[in-house]
PDB file of N, CA and C in Angstrom:
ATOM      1  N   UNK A   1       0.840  -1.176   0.000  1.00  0.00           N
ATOM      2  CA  UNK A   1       0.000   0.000   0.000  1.00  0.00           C
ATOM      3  C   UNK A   1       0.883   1.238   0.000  1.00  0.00           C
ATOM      4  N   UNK A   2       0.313   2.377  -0.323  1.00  0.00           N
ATOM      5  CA  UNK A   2       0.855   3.585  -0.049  1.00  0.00           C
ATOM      6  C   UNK A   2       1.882   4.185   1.177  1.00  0.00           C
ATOM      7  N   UNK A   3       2.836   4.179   1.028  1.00  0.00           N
ATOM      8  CA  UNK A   3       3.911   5.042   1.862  1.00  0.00           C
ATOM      9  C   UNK A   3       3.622   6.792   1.751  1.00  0.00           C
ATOM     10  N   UNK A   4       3.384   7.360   2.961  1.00  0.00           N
ATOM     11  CA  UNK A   4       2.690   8.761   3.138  1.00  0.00           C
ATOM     12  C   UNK A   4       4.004   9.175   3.537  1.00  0.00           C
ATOM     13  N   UNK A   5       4.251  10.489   3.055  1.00  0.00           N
ATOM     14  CA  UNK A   5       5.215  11.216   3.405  1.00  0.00           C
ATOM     15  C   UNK A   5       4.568  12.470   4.591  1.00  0.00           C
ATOM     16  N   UNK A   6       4.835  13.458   5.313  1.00  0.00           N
ATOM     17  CA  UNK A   6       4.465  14.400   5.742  1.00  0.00           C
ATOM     18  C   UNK A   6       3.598  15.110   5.125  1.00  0.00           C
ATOM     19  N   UNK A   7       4.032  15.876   4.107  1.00  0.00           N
ATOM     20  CA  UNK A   7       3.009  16.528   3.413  1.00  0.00           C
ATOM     21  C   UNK A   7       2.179  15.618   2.793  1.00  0.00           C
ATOM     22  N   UNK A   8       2.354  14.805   2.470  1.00  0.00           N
ATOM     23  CA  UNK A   8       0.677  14.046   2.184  1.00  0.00           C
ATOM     24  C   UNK A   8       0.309  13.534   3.255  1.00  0.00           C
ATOM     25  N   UNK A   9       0.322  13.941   4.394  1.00  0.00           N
ATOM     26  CA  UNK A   9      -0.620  13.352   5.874  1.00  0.00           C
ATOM     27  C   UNK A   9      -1.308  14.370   5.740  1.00  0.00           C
ATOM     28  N   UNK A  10      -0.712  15.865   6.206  1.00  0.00           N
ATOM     29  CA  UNK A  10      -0.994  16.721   6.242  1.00  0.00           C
ATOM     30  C   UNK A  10      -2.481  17.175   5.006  1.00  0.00           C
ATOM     31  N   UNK A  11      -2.214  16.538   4.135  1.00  0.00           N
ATOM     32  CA  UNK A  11      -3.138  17.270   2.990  1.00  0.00           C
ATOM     33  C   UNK A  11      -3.814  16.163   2.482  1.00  0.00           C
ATOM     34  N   UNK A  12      -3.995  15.391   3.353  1.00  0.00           N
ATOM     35  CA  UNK A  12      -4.683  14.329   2.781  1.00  0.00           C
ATOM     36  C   UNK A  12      -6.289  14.727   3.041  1.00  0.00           C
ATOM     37  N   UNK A  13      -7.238  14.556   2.152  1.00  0.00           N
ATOM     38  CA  UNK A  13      -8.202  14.979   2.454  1.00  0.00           C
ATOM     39  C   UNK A  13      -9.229  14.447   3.185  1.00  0.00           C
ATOM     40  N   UNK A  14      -9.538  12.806   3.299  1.00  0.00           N
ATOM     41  CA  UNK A  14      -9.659  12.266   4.142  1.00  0.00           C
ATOM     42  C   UNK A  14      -9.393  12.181   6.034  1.00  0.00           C
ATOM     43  N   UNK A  15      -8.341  12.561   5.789  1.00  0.00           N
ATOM     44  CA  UNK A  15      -8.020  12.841   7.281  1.00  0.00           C
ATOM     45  C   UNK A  15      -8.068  14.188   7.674  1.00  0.00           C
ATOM     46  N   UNK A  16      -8.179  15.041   6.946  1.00  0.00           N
ATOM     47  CA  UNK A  16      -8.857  16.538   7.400  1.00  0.00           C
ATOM     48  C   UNK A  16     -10.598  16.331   7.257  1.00  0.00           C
ATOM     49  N   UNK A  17     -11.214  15.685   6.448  1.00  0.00           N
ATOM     50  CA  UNK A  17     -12.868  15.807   6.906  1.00  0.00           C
ATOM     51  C   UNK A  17     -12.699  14.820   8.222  1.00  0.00           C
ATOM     52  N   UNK A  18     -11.948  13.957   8.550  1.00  0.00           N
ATOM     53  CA  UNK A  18     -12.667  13.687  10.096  1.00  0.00           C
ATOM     54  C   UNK A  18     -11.806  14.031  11.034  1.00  0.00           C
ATOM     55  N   UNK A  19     -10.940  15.304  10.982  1.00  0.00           N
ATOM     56  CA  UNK A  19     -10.636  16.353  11.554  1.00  0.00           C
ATOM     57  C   UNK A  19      -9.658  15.813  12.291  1.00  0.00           C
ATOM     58  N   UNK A  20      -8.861  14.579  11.957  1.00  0.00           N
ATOM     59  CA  UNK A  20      -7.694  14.478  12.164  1.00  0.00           C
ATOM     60  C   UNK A  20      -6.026  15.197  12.134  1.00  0.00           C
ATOM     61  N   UNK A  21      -6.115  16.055  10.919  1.00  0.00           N
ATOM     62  CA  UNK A  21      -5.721  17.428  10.379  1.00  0.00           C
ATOM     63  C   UNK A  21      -6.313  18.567  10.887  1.00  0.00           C
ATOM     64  N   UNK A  22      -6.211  19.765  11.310  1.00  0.00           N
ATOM     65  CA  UNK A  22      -6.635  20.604  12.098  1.00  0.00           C
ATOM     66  C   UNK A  22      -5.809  22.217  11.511  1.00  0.00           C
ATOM     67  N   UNK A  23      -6.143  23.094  11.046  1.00  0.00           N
ATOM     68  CA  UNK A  23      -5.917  24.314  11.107  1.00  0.00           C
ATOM     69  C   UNK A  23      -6.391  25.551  11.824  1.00  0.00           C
ATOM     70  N   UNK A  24      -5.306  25.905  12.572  1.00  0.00           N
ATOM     71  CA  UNK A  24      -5.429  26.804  13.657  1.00  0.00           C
ATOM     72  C   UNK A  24      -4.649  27.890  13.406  1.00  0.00           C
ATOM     73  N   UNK A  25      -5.048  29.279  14.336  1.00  0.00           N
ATOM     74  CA  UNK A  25      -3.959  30.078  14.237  1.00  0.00           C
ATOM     75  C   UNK A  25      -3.589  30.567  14.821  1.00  0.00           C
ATOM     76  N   UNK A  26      -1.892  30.328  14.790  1.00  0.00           N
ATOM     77  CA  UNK A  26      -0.927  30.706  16.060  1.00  0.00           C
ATOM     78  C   UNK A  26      -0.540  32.319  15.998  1.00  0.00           C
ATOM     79  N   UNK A  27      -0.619  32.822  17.280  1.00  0.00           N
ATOM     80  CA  UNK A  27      -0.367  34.277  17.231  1.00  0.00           C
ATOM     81  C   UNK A  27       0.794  34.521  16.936  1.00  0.00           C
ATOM     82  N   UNK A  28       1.926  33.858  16.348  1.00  0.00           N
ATOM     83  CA  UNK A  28       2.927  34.343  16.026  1.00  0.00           C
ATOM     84  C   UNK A  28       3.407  34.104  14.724  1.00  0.00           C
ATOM     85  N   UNK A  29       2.892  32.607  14.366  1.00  0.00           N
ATOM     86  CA  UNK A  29       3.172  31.868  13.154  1.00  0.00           C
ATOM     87  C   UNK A  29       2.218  31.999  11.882  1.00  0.00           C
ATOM     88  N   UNK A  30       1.317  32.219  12.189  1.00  0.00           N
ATOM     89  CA  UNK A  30      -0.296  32.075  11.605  1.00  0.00           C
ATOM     90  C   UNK A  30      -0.755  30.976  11.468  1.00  0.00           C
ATOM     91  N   UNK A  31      -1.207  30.720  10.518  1.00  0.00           N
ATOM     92  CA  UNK A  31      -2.676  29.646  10.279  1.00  0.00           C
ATOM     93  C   UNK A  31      -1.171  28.700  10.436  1.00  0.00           C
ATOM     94  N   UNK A  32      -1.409  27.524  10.806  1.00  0.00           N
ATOM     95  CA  UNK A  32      -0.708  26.249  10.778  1.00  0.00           C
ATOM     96  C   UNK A  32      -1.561  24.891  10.845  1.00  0.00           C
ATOM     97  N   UNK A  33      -1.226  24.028   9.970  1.00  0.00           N
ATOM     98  CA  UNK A  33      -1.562  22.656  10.704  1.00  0.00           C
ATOM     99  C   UNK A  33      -1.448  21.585  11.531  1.00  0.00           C
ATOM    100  N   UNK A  34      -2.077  21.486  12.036  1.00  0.00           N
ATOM    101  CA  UNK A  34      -1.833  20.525  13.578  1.00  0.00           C
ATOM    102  C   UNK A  34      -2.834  19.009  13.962  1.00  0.00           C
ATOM    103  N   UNK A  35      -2.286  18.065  14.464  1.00  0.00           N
ATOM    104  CA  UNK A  35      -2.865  16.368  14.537  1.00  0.00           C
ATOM    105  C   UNK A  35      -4.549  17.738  15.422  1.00  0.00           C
ATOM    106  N   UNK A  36      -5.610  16.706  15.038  1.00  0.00           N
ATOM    107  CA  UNK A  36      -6.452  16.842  15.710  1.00  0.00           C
ATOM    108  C   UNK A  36      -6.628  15.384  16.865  1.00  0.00           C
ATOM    109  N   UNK A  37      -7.567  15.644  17.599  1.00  0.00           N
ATOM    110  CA  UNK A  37      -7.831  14.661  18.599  1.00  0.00           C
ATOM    111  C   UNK A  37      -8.240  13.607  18.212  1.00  0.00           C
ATOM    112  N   UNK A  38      -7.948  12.357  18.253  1.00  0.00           N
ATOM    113  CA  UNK A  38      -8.111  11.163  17.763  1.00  0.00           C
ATOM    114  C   UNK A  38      -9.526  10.729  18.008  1.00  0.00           C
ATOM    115  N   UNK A  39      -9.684  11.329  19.787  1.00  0.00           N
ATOM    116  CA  UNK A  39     -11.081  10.955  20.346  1.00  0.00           C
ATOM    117  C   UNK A  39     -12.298  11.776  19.995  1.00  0.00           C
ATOM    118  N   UNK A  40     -12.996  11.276  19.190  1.00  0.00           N
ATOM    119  CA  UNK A  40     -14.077  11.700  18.808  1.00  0.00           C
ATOM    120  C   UNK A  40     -15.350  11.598  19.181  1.00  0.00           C
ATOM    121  N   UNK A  41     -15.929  12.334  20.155  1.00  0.00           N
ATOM    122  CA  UNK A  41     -16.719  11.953  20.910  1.00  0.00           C
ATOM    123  C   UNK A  41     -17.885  13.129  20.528  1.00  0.00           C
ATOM    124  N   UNK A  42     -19.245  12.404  19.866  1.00  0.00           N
ATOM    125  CA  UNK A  42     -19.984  14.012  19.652  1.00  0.00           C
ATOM    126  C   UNK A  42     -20.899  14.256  20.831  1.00  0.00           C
ATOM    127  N   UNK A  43     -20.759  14.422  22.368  1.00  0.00           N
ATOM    128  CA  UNK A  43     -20.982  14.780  23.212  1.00  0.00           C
ATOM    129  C   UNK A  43     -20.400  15.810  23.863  1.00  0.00           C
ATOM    130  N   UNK A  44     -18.921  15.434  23.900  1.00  0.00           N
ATOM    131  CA  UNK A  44     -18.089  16.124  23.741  1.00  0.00           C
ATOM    132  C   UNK A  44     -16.918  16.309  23.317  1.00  0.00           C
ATOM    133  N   UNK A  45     -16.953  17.955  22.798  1.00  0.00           N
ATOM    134  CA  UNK A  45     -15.943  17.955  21.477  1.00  0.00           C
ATOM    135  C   UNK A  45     -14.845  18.686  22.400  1.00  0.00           C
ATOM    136  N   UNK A  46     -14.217  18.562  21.561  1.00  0.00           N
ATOM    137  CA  UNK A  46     -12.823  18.816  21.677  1.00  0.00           C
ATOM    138  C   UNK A  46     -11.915  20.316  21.240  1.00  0.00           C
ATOM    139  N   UNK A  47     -11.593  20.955  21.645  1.00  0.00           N
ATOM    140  CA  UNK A  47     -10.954  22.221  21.449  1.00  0.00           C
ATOM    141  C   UNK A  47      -9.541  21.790  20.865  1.00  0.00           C
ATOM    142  N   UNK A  48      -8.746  21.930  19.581  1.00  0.00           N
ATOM    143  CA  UNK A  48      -7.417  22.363  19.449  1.00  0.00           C
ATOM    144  C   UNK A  48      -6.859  23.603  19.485  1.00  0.00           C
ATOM    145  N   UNK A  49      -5.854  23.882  19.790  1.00  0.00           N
ATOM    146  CA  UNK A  49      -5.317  25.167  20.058  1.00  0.00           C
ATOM    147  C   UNK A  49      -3.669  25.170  19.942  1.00  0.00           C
ATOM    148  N   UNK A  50      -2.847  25.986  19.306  1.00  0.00           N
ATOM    149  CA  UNK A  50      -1.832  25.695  19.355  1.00  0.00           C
ATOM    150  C   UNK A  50      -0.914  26.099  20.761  1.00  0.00           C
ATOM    151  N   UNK A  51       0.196  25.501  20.612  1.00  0.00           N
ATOM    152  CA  UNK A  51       0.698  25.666  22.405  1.00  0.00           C
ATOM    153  C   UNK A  51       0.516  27.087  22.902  1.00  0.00           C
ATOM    154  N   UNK A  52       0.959  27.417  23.762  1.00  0.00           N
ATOM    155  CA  UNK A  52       0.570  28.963  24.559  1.00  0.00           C
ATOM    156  C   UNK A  52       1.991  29.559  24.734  1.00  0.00           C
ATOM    157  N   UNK A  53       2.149  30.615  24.003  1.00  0.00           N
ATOM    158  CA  UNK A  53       3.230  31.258  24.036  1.00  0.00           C
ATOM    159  C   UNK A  53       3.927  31.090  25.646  1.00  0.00           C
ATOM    160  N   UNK A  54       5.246  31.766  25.802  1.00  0.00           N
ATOM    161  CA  UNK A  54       6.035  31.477  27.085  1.00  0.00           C
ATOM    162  C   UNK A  54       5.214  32.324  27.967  1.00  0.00           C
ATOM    163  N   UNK A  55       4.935  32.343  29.554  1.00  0.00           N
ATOM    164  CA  UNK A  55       4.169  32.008  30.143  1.00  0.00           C
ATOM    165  C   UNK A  55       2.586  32.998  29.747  1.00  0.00           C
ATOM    166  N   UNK A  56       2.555  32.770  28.587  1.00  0.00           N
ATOM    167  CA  UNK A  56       0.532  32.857  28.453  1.00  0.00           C
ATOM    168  C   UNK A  56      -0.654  32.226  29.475  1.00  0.00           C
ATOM    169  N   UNK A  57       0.275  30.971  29.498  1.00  0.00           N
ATOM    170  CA  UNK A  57      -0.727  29.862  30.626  1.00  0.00           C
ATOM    171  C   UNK A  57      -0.194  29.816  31.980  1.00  0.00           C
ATOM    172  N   UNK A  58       0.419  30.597  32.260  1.00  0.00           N
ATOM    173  CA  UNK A  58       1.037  30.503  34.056  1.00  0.00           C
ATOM    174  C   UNK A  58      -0.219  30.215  34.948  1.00  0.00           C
ATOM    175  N   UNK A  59      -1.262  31.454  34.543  1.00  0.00           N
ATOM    176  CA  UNK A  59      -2.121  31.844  36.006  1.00  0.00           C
ATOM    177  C   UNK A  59      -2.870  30.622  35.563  1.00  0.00           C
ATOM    178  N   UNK A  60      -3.531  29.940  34.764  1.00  0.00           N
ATOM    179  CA  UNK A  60      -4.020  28.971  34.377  1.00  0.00           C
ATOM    180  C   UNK A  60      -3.764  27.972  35.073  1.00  0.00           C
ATOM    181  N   UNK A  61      -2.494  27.267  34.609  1.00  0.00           N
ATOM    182  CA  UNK A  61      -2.033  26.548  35.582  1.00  0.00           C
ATOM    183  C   UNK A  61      -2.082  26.110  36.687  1.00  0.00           C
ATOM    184  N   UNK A  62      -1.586  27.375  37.645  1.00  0.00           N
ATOM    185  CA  UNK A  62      -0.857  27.945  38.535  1.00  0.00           C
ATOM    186  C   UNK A  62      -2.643  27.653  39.636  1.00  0.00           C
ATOM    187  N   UNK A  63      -3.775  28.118  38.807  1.00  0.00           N
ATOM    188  CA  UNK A  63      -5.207  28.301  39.638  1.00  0.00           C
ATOM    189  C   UNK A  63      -5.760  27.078  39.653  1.00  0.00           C
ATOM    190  N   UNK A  64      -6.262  26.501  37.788  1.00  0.00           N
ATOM    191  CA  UNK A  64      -6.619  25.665  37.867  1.00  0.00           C
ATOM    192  C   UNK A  64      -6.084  24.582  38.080  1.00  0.00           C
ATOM    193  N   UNK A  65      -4.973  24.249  38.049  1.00  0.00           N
ATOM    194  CA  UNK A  65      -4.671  22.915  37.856  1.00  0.00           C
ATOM    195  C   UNK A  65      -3.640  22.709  39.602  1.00  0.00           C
ATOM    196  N   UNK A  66      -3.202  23.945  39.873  1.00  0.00           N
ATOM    197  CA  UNK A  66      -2.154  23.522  41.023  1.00  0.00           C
ATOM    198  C   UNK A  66      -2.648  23.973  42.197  1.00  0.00           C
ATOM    199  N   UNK A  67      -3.823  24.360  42.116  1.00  0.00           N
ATOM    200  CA  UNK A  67      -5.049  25.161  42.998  1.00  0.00           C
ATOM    201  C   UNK A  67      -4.821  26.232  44.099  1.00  0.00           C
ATOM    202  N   UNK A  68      -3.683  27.095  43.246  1.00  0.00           N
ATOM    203  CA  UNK A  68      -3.173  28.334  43.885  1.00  0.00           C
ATOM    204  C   UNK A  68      -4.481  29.547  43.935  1.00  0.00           C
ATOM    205  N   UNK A  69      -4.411  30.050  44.509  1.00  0.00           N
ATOM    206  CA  UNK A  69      -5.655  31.547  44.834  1.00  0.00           C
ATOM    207  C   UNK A  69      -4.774  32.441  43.887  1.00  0.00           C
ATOM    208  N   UNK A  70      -5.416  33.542  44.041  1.00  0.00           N
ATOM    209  CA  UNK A  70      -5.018  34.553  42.325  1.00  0.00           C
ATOM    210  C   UNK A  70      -4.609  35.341  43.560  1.00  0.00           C
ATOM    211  N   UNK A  71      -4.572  35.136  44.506  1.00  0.00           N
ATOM    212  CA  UNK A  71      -3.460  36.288  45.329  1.00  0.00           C
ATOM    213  C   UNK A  71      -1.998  35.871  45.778  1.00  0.00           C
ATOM    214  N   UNK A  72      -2.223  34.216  45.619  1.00  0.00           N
ATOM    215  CA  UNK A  72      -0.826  33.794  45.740  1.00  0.00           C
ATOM    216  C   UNK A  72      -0.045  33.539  44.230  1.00  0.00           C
ATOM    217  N   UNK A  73      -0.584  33.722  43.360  1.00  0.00           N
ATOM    218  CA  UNK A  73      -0.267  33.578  42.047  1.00  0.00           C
ATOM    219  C   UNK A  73       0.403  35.456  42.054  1.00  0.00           C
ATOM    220  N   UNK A  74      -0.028  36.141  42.616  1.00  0.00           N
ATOM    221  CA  UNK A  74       0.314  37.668  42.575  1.00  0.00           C
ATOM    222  C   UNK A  74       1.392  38.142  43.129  1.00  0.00           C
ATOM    223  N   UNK A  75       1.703  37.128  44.408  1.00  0.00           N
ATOM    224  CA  UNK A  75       2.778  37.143  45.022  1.00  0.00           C
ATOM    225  C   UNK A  75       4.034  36.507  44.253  1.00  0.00           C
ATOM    226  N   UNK A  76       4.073  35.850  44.019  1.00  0.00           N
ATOM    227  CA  UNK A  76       4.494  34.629  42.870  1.00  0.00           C
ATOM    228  C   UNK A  76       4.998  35.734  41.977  1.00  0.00           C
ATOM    229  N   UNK A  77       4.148  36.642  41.132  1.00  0.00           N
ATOM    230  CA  UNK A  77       4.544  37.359  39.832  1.00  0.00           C
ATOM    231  C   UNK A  77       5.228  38.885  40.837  1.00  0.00           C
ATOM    232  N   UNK A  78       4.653  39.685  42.000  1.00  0.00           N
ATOM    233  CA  UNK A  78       5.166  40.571  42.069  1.00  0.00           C
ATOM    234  C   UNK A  78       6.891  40.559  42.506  1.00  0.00           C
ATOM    235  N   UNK A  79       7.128  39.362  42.997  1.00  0.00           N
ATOM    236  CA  UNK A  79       8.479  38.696  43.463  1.00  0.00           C
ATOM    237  C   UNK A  79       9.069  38.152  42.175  1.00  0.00           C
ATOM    238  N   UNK A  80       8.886  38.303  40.819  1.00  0.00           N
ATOM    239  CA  UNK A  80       9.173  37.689  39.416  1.00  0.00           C
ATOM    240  C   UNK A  80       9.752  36.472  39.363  1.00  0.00           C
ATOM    241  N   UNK A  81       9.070  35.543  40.519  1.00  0.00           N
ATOM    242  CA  UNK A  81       8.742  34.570  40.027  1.00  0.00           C
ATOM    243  C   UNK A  81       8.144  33.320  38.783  1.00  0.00           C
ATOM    244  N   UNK A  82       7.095  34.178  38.728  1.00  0.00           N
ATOM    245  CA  UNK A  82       6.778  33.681  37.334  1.00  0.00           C
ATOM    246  C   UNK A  82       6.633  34.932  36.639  1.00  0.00           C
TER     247      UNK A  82
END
């Protein structure tokens, strides 16, 4: 069978209608293409996004995920920490 190189993953058209292929746009790069989520679930969908510039996602992080308060996240940045 067929041996796919990069650019024919990328532009294959098949794998961009079931959104395996993904075009997004990066605030620095522009439009780019990127793997979409394998898991396809139509309940719930799925957001791609390209990575987050250097620290874009700190307080994010920092709140949701490491369950800091936005006043210790303040302390954190007024000490340039992050």
């Amino acid at each position: 069978s067929a041996v796919f190189d990069t650019a024919d993953v990328i532009n294959d058209p098949h794998l961009r209608e079931r959104g395996m292929i993904v075009d997004v746009d990066h605030p620095r790069s522009g439009p780019m293409r990127m793997p979409g989520n394998p898991l396809q679930l139509s309940d719930s969908p799925t957001e791609i996004r390209p990575a987050p510039l250097l620290g874009e996602a700190t307080e994010e992080v920092l709140e949701r995920f490491l369950g800091m308060g936005t006043a210790e996240v303040a302390v954190l940045r007024d000490k340039g920490i992050v």
